[in-house]
C-alpha atoms as a PDB file:
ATOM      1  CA  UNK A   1       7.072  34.273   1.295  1.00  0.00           C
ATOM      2  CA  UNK A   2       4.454  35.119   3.730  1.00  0.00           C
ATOM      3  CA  UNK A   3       1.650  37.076   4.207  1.00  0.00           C
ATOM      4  CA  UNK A   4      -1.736  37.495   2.391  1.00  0.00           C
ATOM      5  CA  UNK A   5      -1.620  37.103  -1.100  1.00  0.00           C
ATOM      6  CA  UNK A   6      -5.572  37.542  -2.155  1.00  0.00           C
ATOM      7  CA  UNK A   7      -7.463  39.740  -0.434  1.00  0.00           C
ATOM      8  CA  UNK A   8     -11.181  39.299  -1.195  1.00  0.00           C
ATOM      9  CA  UNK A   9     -14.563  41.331   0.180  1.00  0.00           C
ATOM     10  CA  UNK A  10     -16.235  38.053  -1.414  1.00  0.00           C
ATOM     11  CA  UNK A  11     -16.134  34.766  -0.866  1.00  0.00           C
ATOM     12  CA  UNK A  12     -12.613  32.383  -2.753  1.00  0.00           C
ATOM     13  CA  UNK A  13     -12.904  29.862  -4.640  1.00  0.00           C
ATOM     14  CA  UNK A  14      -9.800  28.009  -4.128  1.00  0.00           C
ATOM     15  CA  UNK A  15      -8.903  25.120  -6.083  1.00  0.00           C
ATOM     16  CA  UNK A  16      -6.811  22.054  -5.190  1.00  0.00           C
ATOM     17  CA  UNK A  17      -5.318  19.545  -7.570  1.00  0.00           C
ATOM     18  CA  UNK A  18      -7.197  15.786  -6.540  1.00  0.00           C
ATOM     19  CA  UNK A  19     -10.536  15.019  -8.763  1.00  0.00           C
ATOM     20  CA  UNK A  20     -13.399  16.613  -8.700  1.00  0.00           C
ATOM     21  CA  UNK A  21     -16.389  16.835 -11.092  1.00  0.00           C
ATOM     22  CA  UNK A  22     -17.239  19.765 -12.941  1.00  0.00           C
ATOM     23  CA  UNK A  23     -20.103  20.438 -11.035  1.00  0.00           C
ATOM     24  CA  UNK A  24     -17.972  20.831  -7.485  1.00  0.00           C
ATOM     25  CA  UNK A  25     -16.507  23.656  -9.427  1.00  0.00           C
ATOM     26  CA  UNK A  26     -18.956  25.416 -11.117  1.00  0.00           C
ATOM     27  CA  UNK A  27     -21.393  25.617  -8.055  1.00  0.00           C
ATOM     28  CA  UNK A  28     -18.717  26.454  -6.223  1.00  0.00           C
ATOM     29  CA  UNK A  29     -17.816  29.906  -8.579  1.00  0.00           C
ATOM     30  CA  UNK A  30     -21.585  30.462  -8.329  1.00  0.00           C
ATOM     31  CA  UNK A  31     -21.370  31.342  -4.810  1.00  0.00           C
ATOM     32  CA  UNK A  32     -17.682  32.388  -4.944  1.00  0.00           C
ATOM     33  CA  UNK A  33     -16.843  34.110  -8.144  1.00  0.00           C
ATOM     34  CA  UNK A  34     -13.138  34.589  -7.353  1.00  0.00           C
ATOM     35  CA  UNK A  35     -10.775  31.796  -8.164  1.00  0.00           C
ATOM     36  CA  UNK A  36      -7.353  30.911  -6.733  1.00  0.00           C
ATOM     37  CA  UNK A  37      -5.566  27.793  -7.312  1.00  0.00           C
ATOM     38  CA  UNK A  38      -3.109  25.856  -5.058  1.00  0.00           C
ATOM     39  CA  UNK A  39      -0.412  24.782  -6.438  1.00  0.00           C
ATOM     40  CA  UNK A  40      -1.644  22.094  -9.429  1.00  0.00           C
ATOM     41  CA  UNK A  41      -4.800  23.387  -8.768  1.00  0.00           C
ATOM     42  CA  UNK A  42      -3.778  25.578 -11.816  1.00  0.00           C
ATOM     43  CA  UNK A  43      -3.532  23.224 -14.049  1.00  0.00           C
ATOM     44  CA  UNK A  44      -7.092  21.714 -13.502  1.00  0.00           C
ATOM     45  CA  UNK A  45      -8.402  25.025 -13.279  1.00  0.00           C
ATOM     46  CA  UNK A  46      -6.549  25.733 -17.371  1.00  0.00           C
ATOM     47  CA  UNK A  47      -7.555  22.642 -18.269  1.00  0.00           C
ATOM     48  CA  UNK A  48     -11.320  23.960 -18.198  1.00  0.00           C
ATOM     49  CA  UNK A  49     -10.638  27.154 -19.801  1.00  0.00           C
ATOM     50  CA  UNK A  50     -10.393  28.824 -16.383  1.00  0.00           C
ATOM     51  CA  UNK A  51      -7.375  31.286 -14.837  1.00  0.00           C
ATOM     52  CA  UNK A  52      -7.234  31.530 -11.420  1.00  0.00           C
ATOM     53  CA  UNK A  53      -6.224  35.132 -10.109  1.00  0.00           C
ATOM     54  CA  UNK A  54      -3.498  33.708  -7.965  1.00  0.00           C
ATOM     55  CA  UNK A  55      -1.434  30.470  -7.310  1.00  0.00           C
ATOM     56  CA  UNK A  56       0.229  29.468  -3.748  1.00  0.00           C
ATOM     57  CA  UNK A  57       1.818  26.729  -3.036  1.00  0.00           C
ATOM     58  CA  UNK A  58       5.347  25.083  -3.255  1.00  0.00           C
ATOM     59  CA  UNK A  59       4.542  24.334  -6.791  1.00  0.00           C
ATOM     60  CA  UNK A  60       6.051  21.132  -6.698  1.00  0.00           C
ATOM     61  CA  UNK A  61       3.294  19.318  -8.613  1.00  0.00           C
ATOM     62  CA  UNK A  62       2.569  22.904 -11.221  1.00  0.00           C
ATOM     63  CA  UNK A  63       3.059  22.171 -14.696  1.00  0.00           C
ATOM     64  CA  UNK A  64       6.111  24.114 -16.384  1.00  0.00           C
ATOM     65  CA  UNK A  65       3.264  25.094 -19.462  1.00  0.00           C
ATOM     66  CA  UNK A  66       1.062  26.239 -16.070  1.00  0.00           C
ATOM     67  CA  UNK A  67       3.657  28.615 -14.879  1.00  0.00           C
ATOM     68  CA  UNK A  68       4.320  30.380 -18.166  1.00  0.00           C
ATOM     69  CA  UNK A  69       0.933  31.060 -18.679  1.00  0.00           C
ATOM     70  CA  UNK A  70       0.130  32.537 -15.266  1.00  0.00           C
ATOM     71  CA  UNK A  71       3.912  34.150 -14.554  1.00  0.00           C
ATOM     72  CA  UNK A  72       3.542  36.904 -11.557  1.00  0.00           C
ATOM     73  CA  UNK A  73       0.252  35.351  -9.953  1.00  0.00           C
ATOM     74  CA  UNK A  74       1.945  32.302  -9.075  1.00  0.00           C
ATOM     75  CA  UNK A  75       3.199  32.823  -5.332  1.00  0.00           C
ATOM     76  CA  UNK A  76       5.736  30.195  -4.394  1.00  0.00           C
ATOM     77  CA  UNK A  77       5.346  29.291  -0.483  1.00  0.00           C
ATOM     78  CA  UNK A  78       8.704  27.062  -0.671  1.00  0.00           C
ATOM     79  CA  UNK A  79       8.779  25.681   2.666  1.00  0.00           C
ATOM     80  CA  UNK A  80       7.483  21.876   3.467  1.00  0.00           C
ATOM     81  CA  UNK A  81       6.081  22.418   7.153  1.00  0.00           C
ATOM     82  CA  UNK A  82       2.454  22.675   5.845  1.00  0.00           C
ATOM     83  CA  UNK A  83       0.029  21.106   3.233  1.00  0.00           C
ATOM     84  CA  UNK A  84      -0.464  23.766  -0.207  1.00  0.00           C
ATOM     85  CA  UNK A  85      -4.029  24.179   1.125  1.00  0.00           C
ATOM     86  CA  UNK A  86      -3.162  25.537   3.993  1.00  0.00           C
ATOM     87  CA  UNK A  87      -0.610  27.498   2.859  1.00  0.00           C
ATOM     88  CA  UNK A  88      -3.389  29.073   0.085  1.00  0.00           C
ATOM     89  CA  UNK A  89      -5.951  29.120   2.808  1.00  0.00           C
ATOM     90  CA  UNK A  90      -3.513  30.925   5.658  1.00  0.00           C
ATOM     91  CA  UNK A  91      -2.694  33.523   2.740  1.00  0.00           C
ATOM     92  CA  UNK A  92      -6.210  34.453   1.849  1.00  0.00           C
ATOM     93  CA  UNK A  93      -8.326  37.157   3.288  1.00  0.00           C
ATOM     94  CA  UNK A  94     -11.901  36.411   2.575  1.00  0.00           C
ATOM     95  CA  UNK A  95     -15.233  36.220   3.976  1.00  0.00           C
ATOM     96  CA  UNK A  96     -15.171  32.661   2.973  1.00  0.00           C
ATOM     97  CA  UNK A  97     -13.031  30.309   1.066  1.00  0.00           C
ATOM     98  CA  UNK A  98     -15.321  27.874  -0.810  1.00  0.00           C
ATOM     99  CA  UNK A  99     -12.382  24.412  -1.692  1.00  0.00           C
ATOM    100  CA  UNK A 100     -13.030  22.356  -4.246  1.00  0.00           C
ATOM    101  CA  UNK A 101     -10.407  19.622  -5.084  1.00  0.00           C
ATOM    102  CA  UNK A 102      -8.795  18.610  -1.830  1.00  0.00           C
ATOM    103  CA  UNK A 103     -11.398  15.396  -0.630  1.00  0.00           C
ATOM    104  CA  UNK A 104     -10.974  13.183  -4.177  1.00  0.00           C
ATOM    105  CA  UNK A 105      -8.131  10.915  -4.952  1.00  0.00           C
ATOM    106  CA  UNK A 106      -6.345   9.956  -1.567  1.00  0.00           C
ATOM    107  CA  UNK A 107      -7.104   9.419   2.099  1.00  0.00           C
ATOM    108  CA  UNK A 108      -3.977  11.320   2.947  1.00  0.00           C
ATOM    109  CA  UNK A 109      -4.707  14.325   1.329  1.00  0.00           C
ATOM    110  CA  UNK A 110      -8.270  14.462   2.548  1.00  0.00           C
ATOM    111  CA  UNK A 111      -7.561  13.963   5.939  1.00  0.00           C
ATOM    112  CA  UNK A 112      -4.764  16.684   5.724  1.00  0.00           C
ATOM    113  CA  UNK A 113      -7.256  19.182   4.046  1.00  0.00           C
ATOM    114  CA  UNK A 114      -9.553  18.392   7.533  1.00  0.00           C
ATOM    115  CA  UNK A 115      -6.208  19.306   9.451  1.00  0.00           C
ATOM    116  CA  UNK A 116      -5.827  22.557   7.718  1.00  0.00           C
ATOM    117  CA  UNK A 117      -9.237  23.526   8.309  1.00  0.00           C
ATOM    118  CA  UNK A 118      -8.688  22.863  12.047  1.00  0.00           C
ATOM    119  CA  UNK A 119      -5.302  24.226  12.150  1.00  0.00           C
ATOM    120  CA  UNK A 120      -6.573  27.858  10.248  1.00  0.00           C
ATOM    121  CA  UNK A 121      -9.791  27.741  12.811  1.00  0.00           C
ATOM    122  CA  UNK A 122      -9.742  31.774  11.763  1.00  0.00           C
ATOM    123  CA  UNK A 123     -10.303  31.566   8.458  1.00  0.00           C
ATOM    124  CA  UNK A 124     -13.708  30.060   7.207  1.00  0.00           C
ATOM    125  CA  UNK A 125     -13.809  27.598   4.848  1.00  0.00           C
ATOM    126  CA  UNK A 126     -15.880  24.429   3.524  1.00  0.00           C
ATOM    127  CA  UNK A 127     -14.085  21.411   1.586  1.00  0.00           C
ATOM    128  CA  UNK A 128     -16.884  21.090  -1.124  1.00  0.00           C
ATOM    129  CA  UNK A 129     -17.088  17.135  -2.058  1.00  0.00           C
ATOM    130  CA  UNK A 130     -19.299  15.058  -4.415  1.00  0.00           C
ATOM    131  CA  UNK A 131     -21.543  13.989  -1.859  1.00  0.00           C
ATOM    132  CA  UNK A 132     -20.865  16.581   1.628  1.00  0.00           C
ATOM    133  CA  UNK A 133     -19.578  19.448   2.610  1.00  0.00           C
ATOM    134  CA  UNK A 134     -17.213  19.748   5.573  1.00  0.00           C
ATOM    135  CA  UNK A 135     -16.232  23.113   7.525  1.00  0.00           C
ATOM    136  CA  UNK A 136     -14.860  23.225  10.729  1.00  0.00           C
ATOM    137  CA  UNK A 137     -17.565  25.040  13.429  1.00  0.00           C
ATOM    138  CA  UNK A 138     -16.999  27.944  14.433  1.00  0.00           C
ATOM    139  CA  UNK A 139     -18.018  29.490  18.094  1.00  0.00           C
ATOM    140  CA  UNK A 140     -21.756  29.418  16.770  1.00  0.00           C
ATOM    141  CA  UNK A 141     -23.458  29.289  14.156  1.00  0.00           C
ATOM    142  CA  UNK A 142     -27.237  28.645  13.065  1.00  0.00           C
ATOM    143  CA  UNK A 143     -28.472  26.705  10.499  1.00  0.00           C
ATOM    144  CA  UNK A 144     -31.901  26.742   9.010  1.00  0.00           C
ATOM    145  CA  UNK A 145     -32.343  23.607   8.314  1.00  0.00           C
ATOM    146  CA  UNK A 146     -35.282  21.878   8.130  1.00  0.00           C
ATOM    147  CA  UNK A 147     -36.476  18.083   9.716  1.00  0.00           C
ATOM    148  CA  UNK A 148     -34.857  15.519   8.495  1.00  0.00           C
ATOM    149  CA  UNK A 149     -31.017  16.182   6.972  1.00  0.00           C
ATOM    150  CA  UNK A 150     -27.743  14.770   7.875  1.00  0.00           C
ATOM    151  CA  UNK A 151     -26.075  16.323  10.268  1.00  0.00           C
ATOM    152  CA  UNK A 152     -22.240  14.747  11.626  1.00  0.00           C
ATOM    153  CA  UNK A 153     -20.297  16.315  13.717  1.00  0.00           C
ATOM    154  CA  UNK A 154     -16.274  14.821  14.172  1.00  0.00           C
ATOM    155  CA  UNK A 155     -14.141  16.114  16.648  1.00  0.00           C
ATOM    156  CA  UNK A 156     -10.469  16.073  15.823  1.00  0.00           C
ATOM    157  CA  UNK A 157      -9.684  16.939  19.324  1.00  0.00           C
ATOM    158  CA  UNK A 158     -11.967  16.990  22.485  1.00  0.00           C
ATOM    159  CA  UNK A 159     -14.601  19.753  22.633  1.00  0.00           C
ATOM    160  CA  UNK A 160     -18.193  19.949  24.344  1.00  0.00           C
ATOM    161  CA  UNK A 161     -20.955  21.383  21.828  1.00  0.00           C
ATOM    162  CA  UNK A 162     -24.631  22.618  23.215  1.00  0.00           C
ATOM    163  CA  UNK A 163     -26.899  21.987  20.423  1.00  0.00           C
ATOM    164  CA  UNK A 164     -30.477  22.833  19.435  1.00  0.00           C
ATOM    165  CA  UNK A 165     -32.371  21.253  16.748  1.00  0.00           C
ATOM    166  CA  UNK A 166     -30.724  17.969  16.763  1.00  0.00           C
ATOM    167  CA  UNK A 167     -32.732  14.889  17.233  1.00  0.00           C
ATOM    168  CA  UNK A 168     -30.045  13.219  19.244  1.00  0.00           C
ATOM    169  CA  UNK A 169     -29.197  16.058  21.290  1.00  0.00           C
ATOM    170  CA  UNK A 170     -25.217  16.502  22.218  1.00  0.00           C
ATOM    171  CA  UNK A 171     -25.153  19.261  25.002  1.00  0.00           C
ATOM    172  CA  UNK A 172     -23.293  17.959  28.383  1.00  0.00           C
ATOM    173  CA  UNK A 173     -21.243  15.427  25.949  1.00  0.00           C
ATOM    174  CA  UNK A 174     -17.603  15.511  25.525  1.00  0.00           C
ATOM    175  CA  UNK A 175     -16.989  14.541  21.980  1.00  0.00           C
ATOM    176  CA  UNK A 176     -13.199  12.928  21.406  1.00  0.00           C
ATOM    177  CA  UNK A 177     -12.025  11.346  18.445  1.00  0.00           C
ATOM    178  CA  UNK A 178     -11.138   8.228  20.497  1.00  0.00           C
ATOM    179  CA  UNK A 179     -14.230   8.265  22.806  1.00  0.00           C
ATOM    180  CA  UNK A 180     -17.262   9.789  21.706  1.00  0.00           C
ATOM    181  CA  UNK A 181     -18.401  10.567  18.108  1.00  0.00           C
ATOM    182  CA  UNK A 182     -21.348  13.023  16.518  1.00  0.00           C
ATOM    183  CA  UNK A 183     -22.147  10.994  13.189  1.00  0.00           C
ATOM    184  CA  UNK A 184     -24.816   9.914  11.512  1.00  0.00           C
ATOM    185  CA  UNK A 185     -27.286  12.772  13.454  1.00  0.00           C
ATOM    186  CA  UNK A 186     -30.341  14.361  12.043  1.00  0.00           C
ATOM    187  CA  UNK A 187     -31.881  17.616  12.167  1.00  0.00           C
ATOM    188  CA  UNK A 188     -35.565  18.349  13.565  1.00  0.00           C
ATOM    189  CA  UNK A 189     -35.580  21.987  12.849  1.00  0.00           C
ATOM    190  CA  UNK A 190     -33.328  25.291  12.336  1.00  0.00           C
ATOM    191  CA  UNK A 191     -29.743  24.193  14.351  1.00  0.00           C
ATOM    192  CA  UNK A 192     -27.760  26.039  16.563  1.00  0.00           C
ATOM    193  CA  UNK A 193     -24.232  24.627  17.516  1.00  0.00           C
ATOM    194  CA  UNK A 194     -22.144  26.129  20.029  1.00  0.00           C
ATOM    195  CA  UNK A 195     -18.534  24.578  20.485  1.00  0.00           C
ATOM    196  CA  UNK A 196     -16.515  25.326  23.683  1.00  0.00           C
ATOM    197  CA  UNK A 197     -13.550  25.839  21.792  1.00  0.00           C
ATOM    198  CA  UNK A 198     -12.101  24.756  18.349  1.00  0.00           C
ATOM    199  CA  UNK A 199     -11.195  21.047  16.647  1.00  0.00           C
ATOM    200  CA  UNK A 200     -14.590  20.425  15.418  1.00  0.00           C
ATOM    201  CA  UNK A 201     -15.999  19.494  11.910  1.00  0.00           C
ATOM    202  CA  UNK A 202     -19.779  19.612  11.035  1.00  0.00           C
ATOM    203  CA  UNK A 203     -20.304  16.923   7.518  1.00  0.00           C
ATOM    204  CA  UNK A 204     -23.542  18.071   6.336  1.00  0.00           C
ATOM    205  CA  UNK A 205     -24.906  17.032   2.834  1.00  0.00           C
ATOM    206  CA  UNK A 206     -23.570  18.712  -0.805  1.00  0.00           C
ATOM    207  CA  UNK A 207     -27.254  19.865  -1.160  1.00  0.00           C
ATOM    208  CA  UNK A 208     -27.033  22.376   1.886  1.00  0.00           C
ATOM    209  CA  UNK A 209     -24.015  24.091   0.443  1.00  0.00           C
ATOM    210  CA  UNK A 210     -25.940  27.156  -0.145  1.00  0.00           C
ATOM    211  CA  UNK A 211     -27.173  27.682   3.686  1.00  0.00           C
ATOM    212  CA  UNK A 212     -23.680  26.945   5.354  1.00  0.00           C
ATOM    213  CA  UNK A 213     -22.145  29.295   3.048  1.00  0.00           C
ATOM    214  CA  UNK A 214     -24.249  32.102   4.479  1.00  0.00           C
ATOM    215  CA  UNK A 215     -24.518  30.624   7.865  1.00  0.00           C
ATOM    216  CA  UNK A 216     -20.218  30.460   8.202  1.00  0.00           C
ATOM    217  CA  UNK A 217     -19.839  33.547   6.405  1.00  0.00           C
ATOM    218  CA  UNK A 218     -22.477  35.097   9.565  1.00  0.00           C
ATOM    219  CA  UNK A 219     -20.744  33.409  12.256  1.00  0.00           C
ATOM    220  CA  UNK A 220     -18.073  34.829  14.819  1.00  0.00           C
ATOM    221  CA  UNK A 221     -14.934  33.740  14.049  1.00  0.00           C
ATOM    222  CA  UNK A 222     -11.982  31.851  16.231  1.00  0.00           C
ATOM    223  CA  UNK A 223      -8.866  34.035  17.077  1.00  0.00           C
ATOM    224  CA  UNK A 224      -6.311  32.838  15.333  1.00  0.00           C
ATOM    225  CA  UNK A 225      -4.133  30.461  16.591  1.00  0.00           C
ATOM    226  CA  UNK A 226      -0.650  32.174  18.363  1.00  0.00           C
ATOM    227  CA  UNK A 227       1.506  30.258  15.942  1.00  0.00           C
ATOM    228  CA  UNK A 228      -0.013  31.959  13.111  1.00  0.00           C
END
């Protein structure tokens, strides 16, 4: 099937199926109230007394007790050319798509959850973790931060990015996954981060969850790309 499944005028929760602690979740709803699973995403979600609104995925991994519970809202996407997330996160129409369960567990999965945010550049979206969050930037966007927090940036293709507010500044530089990295930075002030074009993350830590969400859900958004 194709096509949006959820379509929100408030930021998604959506829900993946590797570990995550309760409190990824429930900050998460705090900010996004609406919850959608992907694929055994659903059965974490049941498991703490939660149904999600919608499930989308090729449901390989859903529990058979899963399904009967939550009958029409699962959404089986049965083709294996992309991840579940990004088949939940291409089918969601939201201001912002808040994912909790995608970083834990394996490497693999992570670093395909990274892909998807690259690869749906249209759709804004942070992977919540234990420790950071991760979104991919989008053709601006302004932080108020204040002195002194993490800031990485990771390119998953090469881009330029002017920046303000960074105390290792990275206007002029080409960033490139096998040349030049943005790790390991550090804010001075409110940031301002201005990609040429798409394929790159910004890692900031859990604690500034709050301000990205409003600073993505602000920002101008990539087209999407032309393979849809």
């Amino acid at each position: 099937m194709g096509g949006t499944v959820v379509h929100a005028q408030e930021a998604v929760t959506l829900v993946g199926g590797a570990p995550f602690g309760p409190d990824d979740l429930t900050e998460a709803l705090r900010l996004a109230p609406r919850l959608v699973a992907a694929d055994s995403g659903a059965d974490r979600a049941l498991a703490l007394g939660l149904q999600p609104e919608a499930v989308i995925g090729d449901m390989d991994s859903l529990s058979a007790g899963a399904r009967a519970v939550l009958g029409p809202r699962v959404h089986v996407v049965p083709e294996q050319e992309t991840t579940d997330f990004d088949k939940a996160l291409s089918r969601i129409a939201a201001p912002l798509v808040l994912a909790v369960g995608f970083e834990g567990g394996r490497l693999d999965h992570a670093l395909a959850a990274l892909h998807g945010l690259v690869r749906r550049a249209e759709r804004p979206c942070i992977l919540v973790g234990p420790q950071t969050v991760t979104c991919h930037l989008p053709p601006r966007l302004d932080l108020g931060l204040g002195g002194g927090v993490l800031v990485s940036l990771f390119p998953l293709g090469q881009v330029r990015v002017d920046s303000v507010g960074l105390r290792w500044s990275t206007t002029d530089l080409v960033l490139d996954p096998l040349g030049r990295i943005g790790t390991s930075n550090e804010s001075i002030g409110p940031v301002v981060l201005q990609p040429d074009g798409p394929g790159l993350l910004l890692i900031l830590p859990r604690a500034e969850l709050s301000r990205l969400a409003e600073a993505l859900t602000a920002a101008p958004r990539w087209p999407p790309a032309r393979d849809g």
